[in-house]
Protein backbone atom coordinates (compact mmCIF):
# COMPACT_ATOMS: atom_id res chain seq x y z
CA UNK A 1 -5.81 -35.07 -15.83
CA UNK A 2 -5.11 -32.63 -13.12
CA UNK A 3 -5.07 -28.92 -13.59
CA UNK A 4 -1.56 -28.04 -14.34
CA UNK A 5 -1.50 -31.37 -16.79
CA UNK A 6 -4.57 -29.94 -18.43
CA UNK A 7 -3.08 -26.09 -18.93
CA UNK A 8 0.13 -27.83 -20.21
CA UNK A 9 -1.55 -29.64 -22.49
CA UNK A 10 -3.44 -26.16 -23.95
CA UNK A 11 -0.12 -24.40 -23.90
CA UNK A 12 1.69 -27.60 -25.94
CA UNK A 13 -1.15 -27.89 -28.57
CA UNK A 14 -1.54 -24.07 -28.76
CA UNK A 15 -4.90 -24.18 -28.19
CA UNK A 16 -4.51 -20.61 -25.79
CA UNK A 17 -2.55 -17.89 -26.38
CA UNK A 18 0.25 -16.95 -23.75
CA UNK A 19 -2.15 -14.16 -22.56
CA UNK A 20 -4.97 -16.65 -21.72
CA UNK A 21 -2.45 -19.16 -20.60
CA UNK A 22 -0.89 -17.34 -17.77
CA UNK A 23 -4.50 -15.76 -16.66
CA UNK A 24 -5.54 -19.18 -16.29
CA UNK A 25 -2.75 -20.29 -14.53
CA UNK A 26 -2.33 -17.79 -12.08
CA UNK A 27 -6.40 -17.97 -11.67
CA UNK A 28 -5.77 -21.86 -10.47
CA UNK A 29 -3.52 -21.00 -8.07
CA UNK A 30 -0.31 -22.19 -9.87
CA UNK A 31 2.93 -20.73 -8.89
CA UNK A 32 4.74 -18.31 -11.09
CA UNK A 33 7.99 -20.91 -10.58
CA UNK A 34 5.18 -23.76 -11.96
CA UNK A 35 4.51 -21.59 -14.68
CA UNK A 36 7.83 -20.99 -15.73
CA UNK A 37 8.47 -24.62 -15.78
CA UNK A 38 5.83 -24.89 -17.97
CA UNK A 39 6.73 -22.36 -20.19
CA UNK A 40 10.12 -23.15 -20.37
CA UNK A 41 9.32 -26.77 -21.07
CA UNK A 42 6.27 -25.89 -23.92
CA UNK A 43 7.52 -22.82 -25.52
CA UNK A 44 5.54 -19.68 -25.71
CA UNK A 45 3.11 -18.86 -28.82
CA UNK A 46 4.60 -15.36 -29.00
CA UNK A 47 7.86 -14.27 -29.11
CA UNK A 48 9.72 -12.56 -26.27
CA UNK A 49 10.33 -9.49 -28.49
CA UNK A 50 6.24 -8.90 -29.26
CA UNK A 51 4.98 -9.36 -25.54
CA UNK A 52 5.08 -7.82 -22.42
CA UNK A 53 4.37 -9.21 -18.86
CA UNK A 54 2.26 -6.89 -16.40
CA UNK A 55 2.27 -8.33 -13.14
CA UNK A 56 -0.23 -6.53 -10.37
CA UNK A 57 -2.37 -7.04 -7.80
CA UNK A 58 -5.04 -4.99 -9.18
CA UNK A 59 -6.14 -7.71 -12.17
CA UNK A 60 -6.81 -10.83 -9.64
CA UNK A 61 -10.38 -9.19 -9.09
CA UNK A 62 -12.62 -9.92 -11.47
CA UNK A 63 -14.08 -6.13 -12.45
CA UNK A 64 -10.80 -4.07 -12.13
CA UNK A 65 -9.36 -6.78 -14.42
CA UNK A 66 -11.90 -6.00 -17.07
CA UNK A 67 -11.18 -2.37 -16.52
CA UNK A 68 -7.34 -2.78 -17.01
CA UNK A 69 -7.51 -5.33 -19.76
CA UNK A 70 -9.41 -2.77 -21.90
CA UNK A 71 -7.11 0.22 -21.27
CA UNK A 72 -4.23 -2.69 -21.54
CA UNK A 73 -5.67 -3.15 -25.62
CA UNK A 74 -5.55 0.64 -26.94
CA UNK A 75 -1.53 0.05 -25.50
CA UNK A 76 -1.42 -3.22 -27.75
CA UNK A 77 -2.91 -1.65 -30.61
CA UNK A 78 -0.72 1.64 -30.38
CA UNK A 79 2.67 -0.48 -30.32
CA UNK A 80 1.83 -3.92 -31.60
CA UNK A 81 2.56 -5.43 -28.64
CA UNK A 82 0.60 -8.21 -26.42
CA UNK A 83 0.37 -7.51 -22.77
CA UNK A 84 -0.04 -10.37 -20.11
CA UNK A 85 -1.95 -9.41 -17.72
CA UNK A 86 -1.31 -11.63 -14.61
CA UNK A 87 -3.18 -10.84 -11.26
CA UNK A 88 -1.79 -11.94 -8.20
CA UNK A 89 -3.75 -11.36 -5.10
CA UNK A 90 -1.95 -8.91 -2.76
CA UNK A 91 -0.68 -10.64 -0.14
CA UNK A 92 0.83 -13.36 -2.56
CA UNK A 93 2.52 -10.63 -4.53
CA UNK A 94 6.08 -10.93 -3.25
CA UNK A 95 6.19 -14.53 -3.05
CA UNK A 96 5.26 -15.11 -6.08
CA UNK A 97 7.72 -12.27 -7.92
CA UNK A 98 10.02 -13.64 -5.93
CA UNK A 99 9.28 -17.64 -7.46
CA UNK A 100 9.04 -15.96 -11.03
CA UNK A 101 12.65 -14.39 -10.57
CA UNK A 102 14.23 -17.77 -8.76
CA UNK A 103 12.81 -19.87 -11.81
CA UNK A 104 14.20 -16.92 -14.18
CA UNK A 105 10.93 -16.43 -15.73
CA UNK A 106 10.85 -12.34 -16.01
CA UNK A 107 7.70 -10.15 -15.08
CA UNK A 108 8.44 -7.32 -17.19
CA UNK A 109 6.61 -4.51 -15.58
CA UNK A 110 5.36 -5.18 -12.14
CA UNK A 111 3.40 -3.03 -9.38
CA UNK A 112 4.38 -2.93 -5.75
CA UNK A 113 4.05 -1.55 -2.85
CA UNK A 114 6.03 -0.43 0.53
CA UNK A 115 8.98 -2.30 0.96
CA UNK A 116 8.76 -4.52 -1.90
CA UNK A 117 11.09 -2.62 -4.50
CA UNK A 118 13.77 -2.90 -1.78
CA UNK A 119 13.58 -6.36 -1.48
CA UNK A 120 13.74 -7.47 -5.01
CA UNK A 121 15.85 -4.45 -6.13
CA UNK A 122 18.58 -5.38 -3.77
CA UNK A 123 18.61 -8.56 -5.28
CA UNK A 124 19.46 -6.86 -9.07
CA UNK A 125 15.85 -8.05 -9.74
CA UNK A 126 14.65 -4.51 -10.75
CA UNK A 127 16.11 -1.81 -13.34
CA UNK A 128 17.33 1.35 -12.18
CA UNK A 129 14.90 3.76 -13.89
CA UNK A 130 16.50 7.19 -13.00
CA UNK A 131 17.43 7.50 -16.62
CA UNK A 132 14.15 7.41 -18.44
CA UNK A 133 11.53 9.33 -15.42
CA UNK A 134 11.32 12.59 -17.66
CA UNK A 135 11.94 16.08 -15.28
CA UNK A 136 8.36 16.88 -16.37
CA UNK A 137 7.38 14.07 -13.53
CA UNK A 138 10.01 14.55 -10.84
CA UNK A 139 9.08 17.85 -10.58
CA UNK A 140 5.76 17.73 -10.72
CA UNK A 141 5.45 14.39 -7.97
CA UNK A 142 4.36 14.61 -4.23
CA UNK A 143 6.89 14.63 -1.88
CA UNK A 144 8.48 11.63 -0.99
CA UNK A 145 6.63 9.79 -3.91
CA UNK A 146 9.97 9.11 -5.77
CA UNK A 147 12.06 8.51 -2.33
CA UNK A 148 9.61 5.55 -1.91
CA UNK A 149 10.63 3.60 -4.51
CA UNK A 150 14.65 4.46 -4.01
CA UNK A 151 17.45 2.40 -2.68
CA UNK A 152 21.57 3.05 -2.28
CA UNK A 153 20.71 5.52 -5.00
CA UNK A 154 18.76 3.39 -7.91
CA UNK A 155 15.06 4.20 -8.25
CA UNK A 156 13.00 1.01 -8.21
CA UNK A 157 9.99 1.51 -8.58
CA UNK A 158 7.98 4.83 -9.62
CA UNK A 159 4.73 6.20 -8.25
CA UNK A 160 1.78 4.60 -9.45
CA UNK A 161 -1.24 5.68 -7.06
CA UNK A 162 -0.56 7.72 -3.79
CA UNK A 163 -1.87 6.19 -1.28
CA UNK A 164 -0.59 7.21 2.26
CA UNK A 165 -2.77 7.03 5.58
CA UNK A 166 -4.96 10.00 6.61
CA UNK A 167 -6.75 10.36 10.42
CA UNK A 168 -10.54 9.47 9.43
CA UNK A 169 -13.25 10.41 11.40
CA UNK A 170 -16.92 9.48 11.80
CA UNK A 171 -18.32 13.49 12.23
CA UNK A 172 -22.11 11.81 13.18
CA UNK A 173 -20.17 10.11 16.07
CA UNK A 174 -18.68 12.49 17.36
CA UNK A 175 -21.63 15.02 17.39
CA UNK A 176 -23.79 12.03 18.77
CA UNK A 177 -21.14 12.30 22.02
CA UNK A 178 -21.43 15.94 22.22
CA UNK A 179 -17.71 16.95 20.31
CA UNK A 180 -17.44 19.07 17.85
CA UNK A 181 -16.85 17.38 14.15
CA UNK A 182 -15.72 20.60 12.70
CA UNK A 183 -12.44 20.33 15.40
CA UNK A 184 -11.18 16.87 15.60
CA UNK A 185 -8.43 16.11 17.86
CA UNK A 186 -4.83 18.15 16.63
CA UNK A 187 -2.66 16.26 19.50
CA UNK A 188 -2.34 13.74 20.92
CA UNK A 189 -3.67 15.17 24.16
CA UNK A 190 -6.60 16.16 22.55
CA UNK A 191 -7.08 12.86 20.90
CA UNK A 192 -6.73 11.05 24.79
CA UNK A 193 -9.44 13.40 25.99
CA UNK A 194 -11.76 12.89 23.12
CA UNK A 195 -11.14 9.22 23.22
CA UNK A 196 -11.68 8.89 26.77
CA UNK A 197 -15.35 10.64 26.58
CA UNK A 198 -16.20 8.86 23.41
CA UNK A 199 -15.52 5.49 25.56
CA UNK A 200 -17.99 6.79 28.24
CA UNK A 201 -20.72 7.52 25.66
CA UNK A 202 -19.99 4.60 22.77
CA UNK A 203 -21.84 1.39 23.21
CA UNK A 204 -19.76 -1.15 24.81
CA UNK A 205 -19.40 -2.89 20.19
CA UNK A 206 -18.42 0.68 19.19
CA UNK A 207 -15.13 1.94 19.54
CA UNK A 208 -13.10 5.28 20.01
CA UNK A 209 -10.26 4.49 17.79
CA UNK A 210 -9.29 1.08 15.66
CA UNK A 211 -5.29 0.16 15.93
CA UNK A 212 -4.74 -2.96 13.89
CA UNK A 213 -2.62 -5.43 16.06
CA UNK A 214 -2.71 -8.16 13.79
CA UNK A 215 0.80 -10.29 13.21
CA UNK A 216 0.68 -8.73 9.85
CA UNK A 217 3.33 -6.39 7.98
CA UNK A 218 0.95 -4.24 7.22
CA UNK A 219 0.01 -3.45 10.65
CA UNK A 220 3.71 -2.02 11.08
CA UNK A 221 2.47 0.34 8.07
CA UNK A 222 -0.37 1.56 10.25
CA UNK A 223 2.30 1.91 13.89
CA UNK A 224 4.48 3.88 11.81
CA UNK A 225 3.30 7.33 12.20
CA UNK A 226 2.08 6.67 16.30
CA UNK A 227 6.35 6.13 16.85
CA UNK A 228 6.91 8.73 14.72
CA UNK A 229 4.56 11.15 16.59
CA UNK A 230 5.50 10.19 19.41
CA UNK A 231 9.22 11.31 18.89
CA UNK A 232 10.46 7.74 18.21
CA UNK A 233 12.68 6.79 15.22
CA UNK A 234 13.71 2.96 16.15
CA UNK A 235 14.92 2.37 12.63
CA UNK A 236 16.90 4.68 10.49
CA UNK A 237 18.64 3.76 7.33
CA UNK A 238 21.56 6.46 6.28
CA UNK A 239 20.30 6.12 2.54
CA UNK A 240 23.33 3.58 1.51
CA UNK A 241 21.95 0.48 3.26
CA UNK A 242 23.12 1.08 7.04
CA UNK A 243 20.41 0.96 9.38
CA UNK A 244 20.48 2.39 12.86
CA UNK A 245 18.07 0.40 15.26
CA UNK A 246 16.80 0.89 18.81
CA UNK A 247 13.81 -0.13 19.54
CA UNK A 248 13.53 0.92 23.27
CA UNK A 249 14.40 5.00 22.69
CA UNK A 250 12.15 6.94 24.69
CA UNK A 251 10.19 7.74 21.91
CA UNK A 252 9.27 4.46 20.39
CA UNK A 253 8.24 3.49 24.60
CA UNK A 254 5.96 6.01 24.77
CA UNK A 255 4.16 5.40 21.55
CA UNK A 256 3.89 1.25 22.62
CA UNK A 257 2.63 2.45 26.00
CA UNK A 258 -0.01 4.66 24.32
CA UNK A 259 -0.76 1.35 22.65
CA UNK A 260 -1.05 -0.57 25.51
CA UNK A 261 -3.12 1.60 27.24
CA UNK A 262 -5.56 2.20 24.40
CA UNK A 263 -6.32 -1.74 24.99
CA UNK A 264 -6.88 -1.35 28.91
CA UNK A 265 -9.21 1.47 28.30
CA UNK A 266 -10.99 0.12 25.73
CA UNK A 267 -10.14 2.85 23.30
CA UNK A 268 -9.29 0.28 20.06
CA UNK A 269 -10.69 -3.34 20.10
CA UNK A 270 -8.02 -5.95 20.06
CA UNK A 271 -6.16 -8.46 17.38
CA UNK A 272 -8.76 -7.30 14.61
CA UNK A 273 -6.73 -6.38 11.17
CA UNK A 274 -7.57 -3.49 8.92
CA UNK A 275 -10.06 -5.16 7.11
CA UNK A 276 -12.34 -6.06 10.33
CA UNK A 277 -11.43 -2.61 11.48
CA UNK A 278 -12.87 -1.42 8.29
CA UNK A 279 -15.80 -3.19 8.53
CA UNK A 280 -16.51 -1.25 11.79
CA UNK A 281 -16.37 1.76 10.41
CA UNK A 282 -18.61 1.44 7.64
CA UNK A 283 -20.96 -0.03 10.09
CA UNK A 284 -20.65 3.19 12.36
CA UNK A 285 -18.55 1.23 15.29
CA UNK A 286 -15.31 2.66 14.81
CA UNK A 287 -14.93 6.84 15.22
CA UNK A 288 -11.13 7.35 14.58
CA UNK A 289 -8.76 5.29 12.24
CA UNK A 290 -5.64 5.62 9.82
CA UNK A 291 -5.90 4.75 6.10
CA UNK A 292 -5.39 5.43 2.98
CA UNK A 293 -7.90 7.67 0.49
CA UNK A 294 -9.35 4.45 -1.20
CA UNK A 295 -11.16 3.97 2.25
CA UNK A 296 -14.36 6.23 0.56
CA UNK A 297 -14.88 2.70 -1.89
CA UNK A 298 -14.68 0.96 0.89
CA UNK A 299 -16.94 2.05 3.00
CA UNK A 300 -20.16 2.16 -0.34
CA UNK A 301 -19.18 -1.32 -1.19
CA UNK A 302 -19.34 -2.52 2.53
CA UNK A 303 -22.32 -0.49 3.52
CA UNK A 304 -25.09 0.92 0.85
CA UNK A 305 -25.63 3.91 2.96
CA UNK A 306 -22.07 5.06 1.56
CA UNK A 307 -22.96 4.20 -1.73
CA UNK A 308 -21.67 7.81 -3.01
CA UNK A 309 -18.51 9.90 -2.66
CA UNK A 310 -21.18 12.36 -1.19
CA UNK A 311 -22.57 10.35 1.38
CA UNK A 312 -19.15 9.05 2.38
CA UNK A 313 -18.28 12.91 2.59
CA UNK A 314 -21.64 13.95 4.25
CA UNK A 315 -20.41 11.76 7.26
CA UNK A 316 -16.80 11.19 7.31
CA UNK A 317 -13.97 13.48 7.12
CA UNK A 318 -10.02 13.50 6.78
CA UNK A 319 -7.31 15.01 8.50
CA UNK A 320 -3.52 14.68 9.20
CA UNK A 321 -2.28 12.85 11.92
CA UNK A 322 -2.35 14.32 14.91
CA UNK A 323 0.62 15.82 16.07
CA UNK A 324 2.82 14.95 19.71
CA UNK A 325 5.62 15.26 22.28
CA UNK A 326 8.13 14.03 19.38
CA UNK A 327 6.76 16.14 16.15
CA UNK A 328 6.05 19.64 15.32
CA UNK A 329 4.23 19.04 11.92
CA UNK A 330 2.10 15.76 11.14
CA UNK A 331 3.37 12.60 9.46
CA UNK A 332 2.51 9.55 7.86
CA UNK A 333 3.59 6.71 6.37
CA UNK A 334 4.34 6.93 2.41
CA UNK A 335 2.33 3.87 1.80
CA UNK A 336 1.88 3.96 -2.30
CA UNK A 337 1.36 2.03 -5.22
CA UNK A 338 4.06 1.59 -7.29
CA UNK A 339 5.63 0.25 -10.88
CA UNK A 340 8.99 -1.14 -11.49
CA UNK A 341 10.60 -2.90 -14.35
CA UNK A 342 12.57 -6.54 -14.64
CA UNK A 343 16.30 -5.76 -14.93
CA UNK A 344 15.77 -9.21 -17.44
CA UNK A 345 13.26 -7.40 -19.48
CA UNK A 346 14.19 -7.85 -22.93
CA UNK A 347 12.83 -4.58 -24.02
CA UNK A 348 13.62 -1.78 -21.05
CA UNK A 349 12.20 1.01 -24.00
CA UNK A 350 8.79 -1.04 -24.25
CA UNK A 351 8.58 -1.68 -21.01
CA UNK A 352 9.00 1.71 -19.86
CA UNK A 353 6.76 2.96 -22.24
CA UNK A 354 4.02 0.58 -20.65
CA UNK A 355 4.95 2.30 -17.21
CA UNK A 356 4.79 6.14 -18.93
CA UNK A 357 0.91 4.89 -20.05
CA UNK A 358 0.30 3.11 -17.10
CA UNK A 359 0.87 6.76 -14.82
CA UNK A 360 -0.50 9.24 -17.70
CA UNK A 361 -2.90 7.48 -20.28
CA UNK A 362 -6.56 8.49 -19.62
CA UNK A 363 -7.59 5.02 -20.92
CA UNK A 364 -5.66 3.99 -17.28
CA UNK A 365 -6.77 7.24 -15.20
CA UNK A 366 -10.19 6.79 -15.88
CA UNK A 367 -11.06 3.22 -16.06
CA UNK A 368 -8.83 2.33 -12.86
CA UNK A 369 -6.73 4.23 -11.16
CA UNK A 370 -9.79 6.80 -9.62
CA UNK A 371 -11.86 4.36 -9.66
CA UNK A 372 -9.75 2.91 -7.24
CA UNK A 373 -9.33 5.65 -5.20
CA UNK A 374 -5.93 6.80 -4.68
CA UNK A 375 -4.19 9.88 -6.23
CA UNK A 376 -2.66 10.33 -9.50
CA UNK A 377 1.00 10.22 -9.68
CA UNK A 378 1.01 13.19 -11.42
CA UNK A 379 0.51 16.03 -8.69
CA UNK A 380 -1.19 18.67 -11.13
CA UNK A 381 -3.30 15.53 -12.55
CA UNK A 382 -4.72 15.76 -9.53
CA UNK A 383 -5.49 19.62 -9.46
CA UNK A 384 -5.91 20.81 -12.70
CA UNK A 385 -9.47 21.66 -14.23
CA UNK A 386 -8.04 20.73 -17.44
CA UNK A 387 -7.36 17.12 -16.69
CA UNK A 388 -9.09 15.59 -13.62
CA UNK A 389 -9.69 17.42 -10.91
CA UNK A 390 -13.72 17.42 -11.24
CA UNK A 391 -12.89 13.78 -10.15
CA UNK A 392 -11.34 15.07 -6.62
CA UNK A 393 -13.54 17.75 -5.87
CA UNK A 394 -15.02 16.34 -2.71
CA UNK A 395 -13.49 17.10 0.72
CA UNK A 396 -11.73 14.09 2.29
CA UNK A 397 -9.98 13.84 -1.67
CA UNK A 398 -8.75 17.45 -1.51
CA UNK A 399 -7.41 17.32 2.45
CA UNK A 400 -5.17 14.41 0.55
CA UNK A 401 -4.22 16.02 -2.23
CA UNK A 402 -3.57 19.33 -0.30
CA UNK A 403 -2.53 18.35 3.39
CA UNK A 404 -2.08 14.93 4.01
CA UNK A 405 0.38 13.75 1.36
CA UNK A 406 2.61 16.43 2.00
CA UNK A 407 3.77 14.78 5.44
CA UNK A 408 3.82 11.20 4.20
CA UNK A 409 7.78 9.90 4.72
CA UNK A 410 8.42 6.14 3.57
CA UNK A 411 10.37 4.10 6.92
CA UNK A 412 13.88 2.29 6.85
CA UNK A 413 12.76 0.08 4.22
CA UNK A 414 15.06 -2.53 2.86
CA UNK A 415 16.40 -5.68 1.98
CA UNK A 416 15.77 -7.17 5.39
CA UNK A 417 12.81 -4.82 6.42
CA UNK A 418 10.08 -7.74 6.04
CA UNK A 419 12.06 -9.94 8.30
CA UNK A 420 12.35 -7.58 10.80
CA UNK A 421 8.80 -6.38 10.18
CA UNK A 422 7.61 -9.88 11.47
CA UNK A 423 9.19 -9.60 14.57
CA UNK A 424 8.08 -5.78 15.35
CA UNK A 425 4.68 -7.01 14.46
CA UNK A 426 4.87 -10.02 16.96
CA UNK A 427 6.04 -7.28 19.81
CA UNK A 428 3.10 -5.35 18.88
CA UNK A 429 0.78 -8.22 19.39
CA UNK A 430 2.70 -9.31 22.70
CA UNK A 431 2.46 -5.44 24.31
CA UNK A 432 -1.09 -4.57 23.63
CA UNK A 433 -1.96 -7.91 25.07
CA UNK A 434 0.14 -6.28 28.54
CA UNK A 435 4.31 -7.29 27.74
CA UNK A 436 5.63 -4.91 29.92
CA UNK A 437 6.64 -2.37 27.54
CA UNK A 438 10.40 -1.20 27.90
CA UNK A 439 11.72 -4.65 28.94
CA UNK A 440 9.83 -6.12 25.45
CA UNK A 441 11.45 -3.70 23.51
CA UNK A 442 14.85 -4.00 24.44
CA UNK A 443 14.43 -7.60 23.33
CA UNK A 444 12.96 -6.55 20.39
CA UNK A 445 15.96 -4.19 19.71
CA UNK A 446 18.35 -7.53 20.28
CA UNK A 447 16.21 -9.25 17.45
CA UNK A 448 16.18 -6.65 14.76
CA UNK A 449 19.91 -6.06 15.57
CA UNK A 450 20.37 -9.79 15.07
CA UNK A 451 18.38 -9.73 11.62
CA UNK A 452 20.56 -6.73 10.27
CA UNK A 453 24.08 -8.31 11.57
């Protein structure tokens, strides 16, 4: 008997309950459209009315599952309600939602991130939630937090952990080359200079800055705020689904020529994603990079000389981007965490009440969402002796919370955004291996058009 014969099986003698079911089906790999089938064809041991579905990213590693299934119960037990749990791993996330929906099996409450909600809310996948966010929360969010998770009008998806990019900086590295770690570079003249002596006084394995170049979506999530510092906006939607696109505006050129020449001088290695880049920098090979606040658990469980928020602090720091010829004020890209719920959901009530504990529960806040390192959805969550601010007291955590979320800004997301992404991530590849730059880019501008028609 293979493994989906032998899970059937369970499910059709009621050996498991739907809970265990789906964990182990999702845990062998099954699609969600498999396990619909499956469901569909065995009949579930609880009704529809009595359970809830939380699909998320979060619960397909082992110890943050443990961590949310335990906050999960005291939800159960207050409402009477069972909660699936399903972890998906991250980069299956979409596909998989997106299986689940085609074989109408409904994920009742589901986190996302970047340009997700789009995608499935344009597709009447995902409830409009304006009605039931209380004006307790939309006035006391970050900026931009809500506009995230908003399309044509409809909210999506609401803020679950901020998350946006900041400028880290290795401070030891940069005194070891003679700058000054109390000043890091505030342009992006500065940052050329810096760079360029950091190259002539790195070791040939350690680098100035890291750029990811991967063919990944993500990557495009790192580019972002280089083309928008550099004064380029190659893709702007009008908030009601039309999206302006040129990818060769003198902007956008410069910031894919700063690219390219980062590779010829050696400033960033080359074709290395974010986790290698990562990697680099908790091994004290990488001084400069863009990411997200989370990066402080990173670096203690990649290197045991981080092994503390204090030593993390003690040798990195956190700024805003810095800014250039296009911007007067930093940006980044809003790059968050987020919760939505099915528009099938039988229960919209219950399952917004599992997104309300989700965002404000301290079962939630304390067993996961600092833990894994992002900010609370909440702004004054974040700042407020009362609640948990003891738990962002350290440096880099308090240049988020106070400067660097402020300029986050989500791009043209949309329906067709992860189409296009692919392609803008393939140009990206193709120029920092030497495309010439403006002639690549006007193609590129002919593709994305092409998508959007």
């Amino acid at each position: 008997m293979n493994e989906t014969d032998e899970i059937a099986g369970d499910s059709i003698q009621r050996r498991t309950s739907r809970r265990t079911f789906l964990t182990r089906a999702v845990a062998s790999s099954l699609s969600l459209s498999t396990i619909a089938m499956i469901l569909q064809s065995c009949g579930g041991s609880n009704s529809i009315g009595s359970s809830l579905s939380f699909a998320n990213w979060a619960s397909a590693e082992t110890a943050t599952r443990n961590n949310i299934d335990k906050a999960l119960q005291a939800f159960e037990t207050q409402n009477g309600v069972q909660v699936n749990n399903i972890g998906i791993p991250f980069d299956q996330v979409l596909d998989q939602l997106t299986q689940a929906i085609n074989a109408n099996i409904t994920m009742d409450v589901m986190e996302l991130s970047g340009n997700w909600p789009y995608a499935l809310g344009a597709t009447g996948a995902l409830a409009d939630l304006r009605s039931f966010v209380p004006q307790a929360w939309s006035s006391n969010a970050f900026p931009n937090s809500f506009e995230a998770g908003t399309y044509k009008g409809s909210l999506y998806a609401v803020p679950f952990s901020i998350t946006p990019h900041g400028f880290w900086y290795n401070k030891t590295l940069l005194n070891a080359a003679g700058l000054d770690a109390n000043h890091p570079p505030r342009t992006i003249d500065d940052l050329n200079q810096t760079m360029t002596i950091l190259r002539a006084k790195l070791p040939p394995t350690t680098y100035p800055i890291g750029i990811d170049t991967s063919v990944t979506e993500y990557a495009l999530v790192g580019f972002w705020p280089w083309i928008w510092t550099f004064g380029g906006d190659p893709m702007r939607d009008d908030g009601n689904g039309h999206v302006t696109i040129n990818w060769a505006d003198e902007g956008t050129i410069a910031a894919f020529q700063w690219l390219q020449d980062a590779v010829k001088n050696g400033w960033t290695p080359v074709d290395l994603a974010i986790k290698d880049e990562r990697a680099l920098m908790a091994n004290n090979q990488l001084v400069f990079k863009l990411d997200g606040p989370y990066m402080t658990g990173i670096l203690g469980d990649s290197n045991p000389a981080y092994d503390s928020v204090q030593k993390v602090n003690a040798t990195f720091a956190v700024t805003t981007t810095p800014t250039g010829p296009g911007v007067t004020q930093p940006v980044t890209c809003a790059d968050i965490h987020q919760l939505a719920v099915s528009s099938t959901t039988a229960n919209r009530d219950l399952a917004w009440k599992l997104v309300d504990f989700l965002t404000t529960s301290p079962e939630v806040i304390t067993s996961f969402l600092i833990p894994e390192g992002g900010m609370l959805p909440y702004r004054s969550f974040n700042t407020s002796p009362q609640l948990y601010a003891k738990y962002y007291a350290d440096s880099i955590s308090r240049t988020f919370i106070s400067t660097v979320i402020p300029t986050m800004r989500p791009p043209a997301y949309g329906p067709r955004y992860s189409t296009a992404a692919a392609a803008i991530v393939t140009a990206l590849k193709e120029i920092a291996h030497g495309a010439k730059v403006q002639s690549r880019l006007q193609q590129l501008t002919a593709e994305v058009k092409h998508i959007y028609a």
